[in-house]
N, C-alpha and C. Protein backbone atom coordinates (compact mmCIF):
# COMPACT_ATOMS: atom_id res chain seq x y z
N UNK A 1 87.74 88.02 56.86
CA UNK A 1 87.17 88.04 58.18
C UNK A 1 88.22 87.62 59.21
N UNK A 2 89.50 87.12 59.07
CA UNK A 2 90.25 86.56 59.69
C UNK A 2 90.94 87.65 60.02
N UNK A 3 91.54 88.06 59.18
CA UNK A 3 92.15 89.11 59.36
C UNK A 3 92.00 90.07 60.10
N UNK A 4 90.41 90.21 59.81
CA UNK A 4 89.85 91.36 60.55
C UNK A 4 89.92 90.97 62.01
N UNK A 5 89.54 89.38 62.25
CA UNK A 5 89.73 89.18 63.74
C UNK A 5 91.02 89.13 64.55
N UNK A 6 91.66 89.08 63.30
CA UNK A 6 93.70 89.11 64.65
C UNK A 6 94.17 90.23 64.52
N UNK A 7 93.27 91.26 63.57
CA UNK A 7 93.36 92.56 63.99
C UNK A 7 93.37 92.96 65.29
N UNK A 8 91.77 92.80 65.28
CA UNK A 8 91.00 93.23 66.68
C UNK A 8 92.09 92.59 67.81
N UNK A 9 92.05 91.26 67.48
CA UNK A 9 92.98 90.42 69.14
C UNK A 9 94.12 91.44 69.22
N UNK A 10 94.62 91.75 68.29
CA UNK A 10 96.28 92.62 67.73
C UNK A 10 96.06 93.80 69.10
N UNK A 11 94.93 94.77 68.32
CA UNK A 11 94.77 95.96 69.22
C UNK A 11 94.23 96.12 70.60
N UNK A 12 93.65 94.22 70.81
CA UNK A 12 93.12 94.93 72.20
C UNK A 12 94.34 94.00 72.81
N UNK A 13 94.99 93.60 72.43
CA UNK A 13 96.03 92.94 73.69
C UNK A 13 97.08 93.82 73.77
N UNK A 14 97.35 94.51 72.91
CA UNK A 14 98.32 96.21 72.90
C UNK A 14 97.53 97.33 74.06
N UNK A 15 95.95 97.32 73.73
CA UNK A 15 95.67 98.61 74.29
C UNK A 15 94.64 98.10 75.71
N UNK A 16 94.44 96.65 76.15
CA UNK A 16 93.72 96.07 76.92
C UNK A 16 92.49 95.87 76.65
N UNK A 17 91.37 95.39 77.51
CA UNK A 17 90.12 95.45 77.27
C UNK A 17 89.69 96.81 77.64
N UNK A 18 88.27 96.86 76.81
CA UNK A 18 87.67 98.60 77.29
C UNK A 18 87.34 98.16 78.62
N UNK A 19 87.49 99.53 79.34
CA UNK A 19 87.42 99.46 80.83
C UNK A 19 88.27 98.93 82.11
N UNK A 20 89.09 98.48 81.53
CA UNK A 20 90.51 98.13 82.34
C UNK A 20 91.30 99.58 82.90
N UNK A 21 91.47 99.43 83.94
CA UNK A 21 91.87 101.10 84.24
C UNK A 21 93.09 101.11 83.96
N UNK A 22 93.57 102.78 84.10
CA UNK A 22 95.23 102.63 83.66
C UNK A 22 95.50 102.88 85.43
N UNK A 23 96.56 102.00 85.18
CA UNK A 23 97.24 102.37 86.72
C UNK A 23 98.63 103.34 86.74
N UNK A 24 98.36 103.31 87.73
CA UNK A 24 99.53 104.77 88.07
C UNK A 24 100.93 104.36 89.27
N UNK A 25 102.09 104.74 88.67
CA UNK A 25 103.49 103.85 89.69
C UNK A 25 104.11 104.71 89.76
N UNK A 26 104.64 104.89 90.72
CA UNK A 26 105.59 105.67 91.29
C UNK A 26 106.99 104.65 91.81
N UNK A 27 108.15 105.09 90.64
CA UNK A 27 109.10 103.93 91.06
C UNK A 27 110.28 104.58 91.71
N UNK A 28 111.25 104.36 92.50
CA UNK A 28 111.95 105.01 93.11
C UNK A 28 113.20 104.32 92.57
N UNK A 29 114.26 104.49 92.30
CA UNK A 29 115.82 103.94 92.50
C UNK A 29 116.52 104.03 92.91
N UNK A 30 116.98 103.63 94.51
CA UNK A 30 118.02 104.17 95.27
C UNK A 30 119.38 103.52 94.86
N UNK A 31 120.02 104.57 94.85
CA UNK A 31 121.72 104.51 94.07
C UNK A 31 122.46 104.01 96.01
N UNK A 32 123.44 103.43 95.54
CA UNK A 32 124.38 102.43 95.91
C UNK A 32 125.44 103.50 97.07
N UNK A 33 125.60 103.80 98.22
CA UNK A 33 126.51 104.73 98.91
C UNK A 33 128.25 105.07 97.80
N UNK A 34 128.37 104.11 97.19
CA UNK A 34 129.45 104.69 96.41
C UNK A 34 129.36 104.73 95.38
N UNK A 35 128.35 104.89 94.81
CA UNK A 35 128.16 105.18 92.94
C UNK A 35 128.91 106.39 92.83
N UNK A 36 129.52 105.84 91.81
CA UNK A 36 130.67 106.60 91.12
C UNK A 36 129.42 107.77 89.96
N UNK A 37 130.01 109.49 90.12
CA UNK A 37 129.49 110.01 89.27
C UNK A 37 128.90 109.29 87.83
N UNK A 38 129.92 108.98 87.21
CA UNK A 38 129.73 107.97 86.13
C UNK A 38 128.69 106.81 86.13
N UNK A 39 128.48 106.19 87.65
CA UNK A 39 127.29 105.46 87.25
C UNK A 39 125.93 105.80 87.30
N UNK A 40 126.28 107.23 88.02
CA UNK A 40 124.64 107.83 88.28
C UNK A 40 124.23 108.23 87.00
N UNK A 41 125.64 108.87 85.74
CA UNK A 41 124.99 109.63 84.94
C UNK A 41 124.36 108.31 84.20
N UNK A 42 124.98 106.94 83.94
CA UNK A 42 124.41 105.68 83.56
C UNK A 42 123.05 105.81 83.66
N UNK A 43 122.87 105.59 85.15
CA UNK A 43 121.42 105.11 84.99
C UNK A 43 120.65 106.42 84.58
N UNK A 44 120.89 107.30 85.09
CA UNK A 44 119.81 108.26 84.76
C UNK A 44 119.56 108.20 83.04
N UNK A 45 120.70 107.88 82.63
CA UNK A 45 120.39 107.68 81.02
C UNK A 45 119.36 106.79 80.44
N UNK A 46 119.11 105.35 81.35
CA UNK A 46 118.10 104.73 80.94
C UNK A 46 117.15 104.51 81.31
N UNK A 47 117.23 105.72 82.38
CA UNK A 47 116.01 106.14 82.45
C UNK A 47 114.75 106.41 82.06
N UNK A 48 114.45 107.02 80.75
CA UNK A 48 113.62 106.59 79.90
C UNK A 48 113.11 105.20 79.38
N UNK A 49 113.62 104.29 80.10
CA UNK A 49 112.85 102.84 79.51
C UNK A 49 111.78 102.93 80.35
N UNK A 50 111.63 103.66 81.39
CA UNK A 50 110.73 103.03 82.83
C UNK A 50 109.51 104.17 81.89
N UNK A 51 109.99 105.05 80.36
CA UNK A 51 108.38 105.55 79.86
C UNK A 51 107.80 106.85 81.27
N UNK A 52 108.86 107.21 81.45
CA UNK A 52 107.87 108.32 82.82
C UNK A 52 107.00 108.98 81.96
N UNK A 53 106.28 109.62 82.99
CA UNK A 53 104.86 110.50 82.53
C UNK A 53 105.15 111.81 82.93
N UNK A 54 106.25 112.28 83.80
CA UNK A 54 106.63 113.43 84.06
C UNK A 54 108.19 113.46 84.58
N UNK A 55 108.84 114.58 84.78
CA UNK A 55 110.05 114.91 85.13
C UNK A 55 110.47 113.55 86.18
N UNK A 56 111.93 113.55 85.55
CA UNK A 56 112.22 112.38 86.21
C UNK A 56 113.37 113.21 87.33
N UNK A 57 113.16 112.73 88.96
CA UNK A 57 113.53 113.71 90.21
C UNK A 57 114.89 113.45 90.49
N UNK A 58 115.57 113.74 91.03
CA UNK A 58 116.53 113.40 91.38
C UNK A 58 117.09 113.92 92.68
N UNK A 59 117.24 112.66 94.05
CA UNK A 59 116.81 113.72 95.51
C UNK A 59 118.79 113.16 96.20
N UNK A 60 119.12 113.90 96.33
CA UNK A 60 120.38 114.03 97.31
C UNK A 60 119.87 113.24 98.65
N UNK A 61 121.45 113.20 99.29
CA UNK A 61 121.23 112.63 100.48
C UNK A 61 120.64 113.94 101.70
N UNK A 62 121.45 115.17 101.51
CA UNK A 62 120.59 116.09 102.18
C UNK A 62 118.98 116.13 101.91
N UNK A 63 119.02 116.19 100.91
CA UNK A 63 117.31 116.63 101.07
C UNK A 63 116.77 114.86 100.97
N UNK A 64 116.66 113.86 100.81
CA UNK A 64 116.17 112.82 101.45
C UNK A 64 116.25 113.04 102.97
N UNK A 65 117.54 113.17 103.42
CA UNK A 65 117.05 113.70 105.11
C UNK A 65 116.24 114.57 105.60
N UNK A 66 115.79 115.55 105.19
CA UNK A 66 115.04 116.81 105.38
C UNK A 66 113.94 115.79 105.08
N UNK A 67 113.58 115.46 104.27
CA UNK A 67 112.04 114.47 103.74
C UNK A 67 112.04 113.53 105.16
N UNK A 68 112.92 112.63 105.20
CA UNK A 68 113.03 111.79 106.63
C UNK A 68 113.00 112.67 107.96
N UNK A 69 113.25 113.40 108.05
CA UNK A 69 113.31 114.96 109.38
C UNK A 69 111.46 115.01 109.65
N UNK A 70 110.93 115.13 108.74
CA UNK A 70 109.42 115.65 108.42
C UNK A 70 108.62 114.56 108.39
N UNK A 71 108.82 113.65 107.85
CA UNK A 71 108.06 112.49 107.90
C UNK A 71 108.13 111.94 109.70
N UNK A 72 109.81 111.90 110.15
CA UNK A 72 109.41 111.46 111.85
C UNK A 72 109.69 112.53 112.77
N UNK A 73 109.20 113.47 112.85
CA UNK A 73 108.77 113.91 113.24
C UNK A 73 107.67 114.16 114.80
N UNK A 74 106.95 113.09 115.13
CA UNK A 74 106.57 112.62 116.25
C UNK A 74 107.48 111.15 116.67
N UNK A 75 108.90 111.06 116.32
CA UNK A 75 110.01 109.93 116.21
C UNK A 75 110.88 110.60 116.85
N UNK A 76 111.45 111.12 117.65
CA UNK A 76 112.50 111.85 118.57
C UNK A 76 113.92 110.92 118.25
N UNK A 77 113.78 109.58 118.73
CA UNK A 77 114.93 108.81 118.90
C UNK A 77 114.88 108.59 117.52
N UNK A 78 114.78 108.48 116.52
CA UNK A 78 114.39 107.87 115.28
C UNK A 78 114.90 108.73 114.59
N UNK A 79 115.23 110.12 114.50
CA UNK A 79 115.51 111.71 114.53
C UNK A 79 116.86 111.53 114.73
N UNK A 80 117.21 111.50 116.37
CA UNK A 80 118.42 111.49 116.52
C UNK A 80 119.58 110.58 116.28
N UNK A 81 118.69 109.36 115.88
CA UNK A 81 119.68 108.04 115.68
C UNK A 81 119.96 108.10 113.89
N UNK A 82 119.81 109.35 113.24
CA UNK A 82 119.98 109.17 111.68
C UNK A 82 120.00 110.17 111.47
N UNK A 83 121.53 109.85 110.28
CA UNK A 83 122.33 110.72 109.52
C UNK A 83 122.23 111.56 108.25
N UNK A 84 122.39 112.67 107.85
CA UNK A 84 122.42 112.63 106.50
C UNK A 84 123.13 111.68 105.34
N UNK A 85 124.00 111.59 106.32
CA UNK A 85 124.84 110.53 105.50
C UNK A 85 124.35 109.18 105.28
N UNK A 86 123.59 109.02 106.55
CA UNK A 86 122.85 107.35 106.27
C UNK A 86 121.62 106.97 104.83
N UNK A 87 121.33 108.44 104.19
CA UNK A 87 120.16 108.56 103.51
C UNK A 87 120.82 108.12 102.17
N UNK A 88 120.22 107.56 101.23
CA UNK A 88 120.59 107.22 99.66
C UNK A 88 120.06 108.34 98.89
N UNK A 89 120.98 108.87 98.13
CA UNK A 89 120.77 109.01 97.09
C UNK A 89 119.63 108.35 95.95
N UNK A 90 118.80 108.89 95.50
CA UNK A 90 117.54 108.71 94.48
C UNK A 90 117.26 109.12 93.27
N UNK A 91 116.61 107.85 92.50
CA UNK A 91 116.12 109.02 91.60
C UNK A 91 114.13 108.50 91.30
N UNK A 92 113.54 109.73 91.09
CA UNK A 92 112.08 108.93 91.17
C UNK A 92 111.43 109.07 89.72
N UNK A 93 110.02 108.69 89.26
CA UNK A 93 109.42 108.94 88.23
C UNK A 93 108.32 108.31 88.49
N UNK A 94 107.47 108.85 87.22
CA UNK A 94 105.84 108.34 87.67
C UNK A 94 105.94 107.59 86.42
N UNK A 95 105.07 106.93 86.24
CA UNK A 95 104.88 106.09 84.93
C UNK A 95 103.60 105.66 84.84
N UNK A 96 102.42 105.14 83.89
CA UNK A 96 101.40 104.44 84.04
C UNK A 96 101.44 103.53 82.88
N UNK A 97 100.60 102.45 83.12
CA UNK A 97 99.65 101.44 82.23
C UNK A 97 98.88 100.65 82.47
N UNK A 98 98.34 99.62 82.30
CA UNK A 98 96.86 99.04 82.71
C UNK A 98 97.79 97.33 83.31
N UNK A 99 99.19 97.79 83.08
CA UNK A 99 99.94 96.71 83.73
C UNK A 99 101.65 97.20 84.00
N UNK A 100 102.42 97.26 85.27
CA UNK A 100 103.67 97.78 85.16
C UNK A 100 104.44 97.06 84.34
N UNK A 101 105.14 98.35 83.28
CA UNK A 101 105.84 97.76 82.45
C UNK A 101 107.30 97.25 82.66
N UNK A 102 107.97 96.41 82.57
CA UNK A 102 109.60 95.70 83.30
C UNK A 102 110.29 96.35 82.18
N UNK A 103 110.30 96.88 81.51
CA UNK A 103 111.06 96.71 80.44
C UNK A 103 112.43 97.84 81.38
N UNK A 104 111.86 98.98 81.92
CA UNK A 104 112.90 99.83 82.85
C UNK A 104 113.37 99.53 83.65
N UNK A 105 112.82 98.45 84.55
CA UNK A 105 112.95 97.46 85.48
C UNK A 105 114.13 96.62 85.15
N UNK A 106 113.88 96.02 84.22
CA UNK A 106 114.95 95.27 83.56
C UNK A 106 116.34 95.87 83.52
N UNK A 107 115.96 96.88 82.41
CA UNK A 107 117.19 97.21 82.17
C UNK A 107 118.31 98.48 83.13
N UNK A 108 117.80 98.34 84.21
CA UNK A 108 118.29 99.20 85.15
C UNK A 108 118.64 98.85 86.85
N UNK A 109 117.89 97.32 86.96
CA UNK A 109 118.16 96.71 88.19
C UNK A 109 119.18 95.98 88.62
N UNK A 110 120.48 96.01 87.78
CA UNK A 110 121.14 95.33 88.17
C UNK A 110 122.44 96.45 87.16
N UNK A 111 122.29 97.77 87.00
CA UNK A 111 123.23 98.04 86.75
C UNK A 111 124.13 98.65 87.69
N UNK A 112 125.24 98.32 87.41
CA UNK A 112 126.63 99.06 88.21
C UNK A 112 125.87 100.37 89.40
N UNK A 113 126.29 100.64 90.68
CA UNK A 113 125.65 101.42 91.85
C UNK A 113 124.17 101.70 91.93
N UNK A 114 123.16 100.75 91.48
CA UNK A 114 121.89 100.96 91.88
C UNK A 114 121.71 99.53 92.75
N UNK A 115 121.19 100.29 93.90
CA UNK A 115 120.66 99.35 95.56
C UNK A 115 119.60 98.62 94.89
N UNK A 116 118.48 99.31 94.53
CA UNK A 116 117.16 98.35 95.18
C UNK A 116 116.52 99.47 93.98
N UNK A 117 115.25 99.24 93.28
CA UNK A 117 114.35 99.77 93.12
C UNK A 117 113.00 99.33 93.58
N UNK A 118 112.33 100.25 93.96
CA UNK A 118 110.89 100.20 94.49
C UNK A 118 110.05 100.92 93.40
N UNK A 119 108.82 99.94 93.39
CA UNK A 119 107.52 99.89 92.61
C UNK A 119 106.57 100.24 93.40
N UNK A 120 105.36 101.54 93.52
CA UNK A 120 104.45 101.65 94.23
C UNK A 120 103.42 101.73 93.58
N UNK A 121 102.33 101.36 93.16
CA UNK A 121 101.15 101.61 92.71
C UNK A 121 100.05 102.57 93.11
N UNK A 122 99.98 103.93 92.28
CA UNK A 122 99.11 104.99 93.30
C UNK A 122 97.60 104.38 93.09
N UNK A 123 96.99 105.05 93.62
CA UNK A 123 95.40 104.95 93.39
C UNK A 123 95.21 103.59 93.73
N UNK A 124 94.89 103.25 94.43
CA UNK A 124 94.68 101.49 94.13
C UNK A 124 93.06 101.29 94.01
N UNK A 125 92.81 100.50 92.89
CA UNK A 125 91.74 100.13 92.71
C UNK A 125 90.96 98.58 92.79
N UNK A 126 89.96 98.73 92.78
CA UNK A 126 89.65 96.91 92.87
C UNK A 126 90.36 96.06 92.04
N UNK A 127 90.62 96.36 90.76
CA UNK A 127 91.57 95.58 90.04
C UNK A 127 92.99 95.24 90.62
N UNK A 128 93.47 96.36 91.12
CA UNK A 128 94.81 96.38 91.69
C UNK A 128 95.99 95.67 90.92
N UNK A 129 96.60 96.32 89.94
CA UNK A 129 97.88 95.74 89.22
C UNK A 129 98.79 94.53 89.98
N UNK A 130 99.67 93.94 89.07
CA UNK A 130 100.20 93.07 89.96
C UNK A 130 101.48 93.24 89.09
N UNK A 131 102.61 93.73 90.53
CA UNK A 131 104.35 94.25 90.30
C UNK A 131 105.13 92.82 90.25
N UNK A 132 105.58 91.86 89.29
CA UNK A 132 106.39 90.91 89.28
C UNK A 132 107.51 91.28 88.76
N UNK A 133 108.30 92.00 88.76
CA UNK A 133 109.47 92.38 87.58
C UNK A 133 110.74 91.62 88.92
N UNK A 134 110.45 91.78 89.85
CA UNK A 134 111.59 91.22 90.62
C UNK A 134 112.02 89.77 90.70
N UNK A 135 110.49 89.26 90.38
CA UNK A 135 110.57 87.41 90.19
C UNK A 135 111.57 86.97 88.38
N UNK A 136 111.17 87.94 87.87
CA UNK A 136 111.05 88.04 85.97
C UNK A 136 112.74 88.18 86.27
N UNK A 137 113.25 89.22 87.02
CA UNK A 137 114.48 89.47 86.68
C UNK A 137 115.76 89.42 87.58
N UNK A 138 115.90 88.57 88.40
CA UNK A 138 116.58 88.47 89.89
C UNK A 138 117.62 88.13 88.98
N UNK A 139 118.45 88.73 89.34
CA UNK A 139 120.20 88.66 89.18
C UNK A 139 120.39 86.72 88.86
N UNK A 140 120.93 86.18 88.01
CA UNK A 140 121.21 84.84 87.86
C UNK A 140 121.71 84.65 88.77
């Protein structure tokens, strides 16, 4: 009977409680103005820790501007005061679970020409996930 019960604890702390929703993230990684070819092909390599759920994107500084062009749009000065050149380089992916997982987080936030990554949570629900990977893993 024991067994049977650290079974059960086993599988539901792996797969959550029933009814816990899965949440949905959209994480972005903006690369560094001088990442060296070599470090983009880096990260994109471990890329797969972040577990995407679909094609993982990869947006230039031109077309991040074209995205920024469209988004301000009713922004005139905002328009004219920014460059293609001012835009980062990206790379995006979707990912889900019933909690964001760090493990991609980890191993990709502090490598050689990556700026910043951003965590967004789609759908938000009453539960609403909670993103700590930045407290978990700040540069020593």
């Amino acid at each position: 009977m024991l067994i049977g019960a650290a079974g059960a604890t086993a599988v539901l702390l792996v797969t959550g409680l029933p009814g816990q929703p899965v949440h949905h993230y959209t994480v972005s990684i903006y690369l560094e103005h001088d990442v060296t070819p070599d470090q983009k092909a880096a990260i994109e390599a471990a890329l797969p820790a972040f577990k995407p759920t679909n094609a993982i994107r990869f947006e230039t500084r031109e077309e991040a501007f074209r995205h920024f062009q469209e988004m301000t749009k009713d922004y005139p000065d905002l328009r004219q005061s920014t460059k293609a050149e001012d835009m980062p380089e990206s790379f995006t992916l979707e990912t889900k679970g019933r909690l964001f997982d760090c493990t991609g987080y980890a191993k990709v936030r502090h490598m050689p020409g990556v700026d910043q990554i951003q965590v967004v949570q789609q759908r938000v629900t009453d539960y609403g996930a909670k993103i700590i990977c930045d407290a978990e893993y700040a540069k020593p």
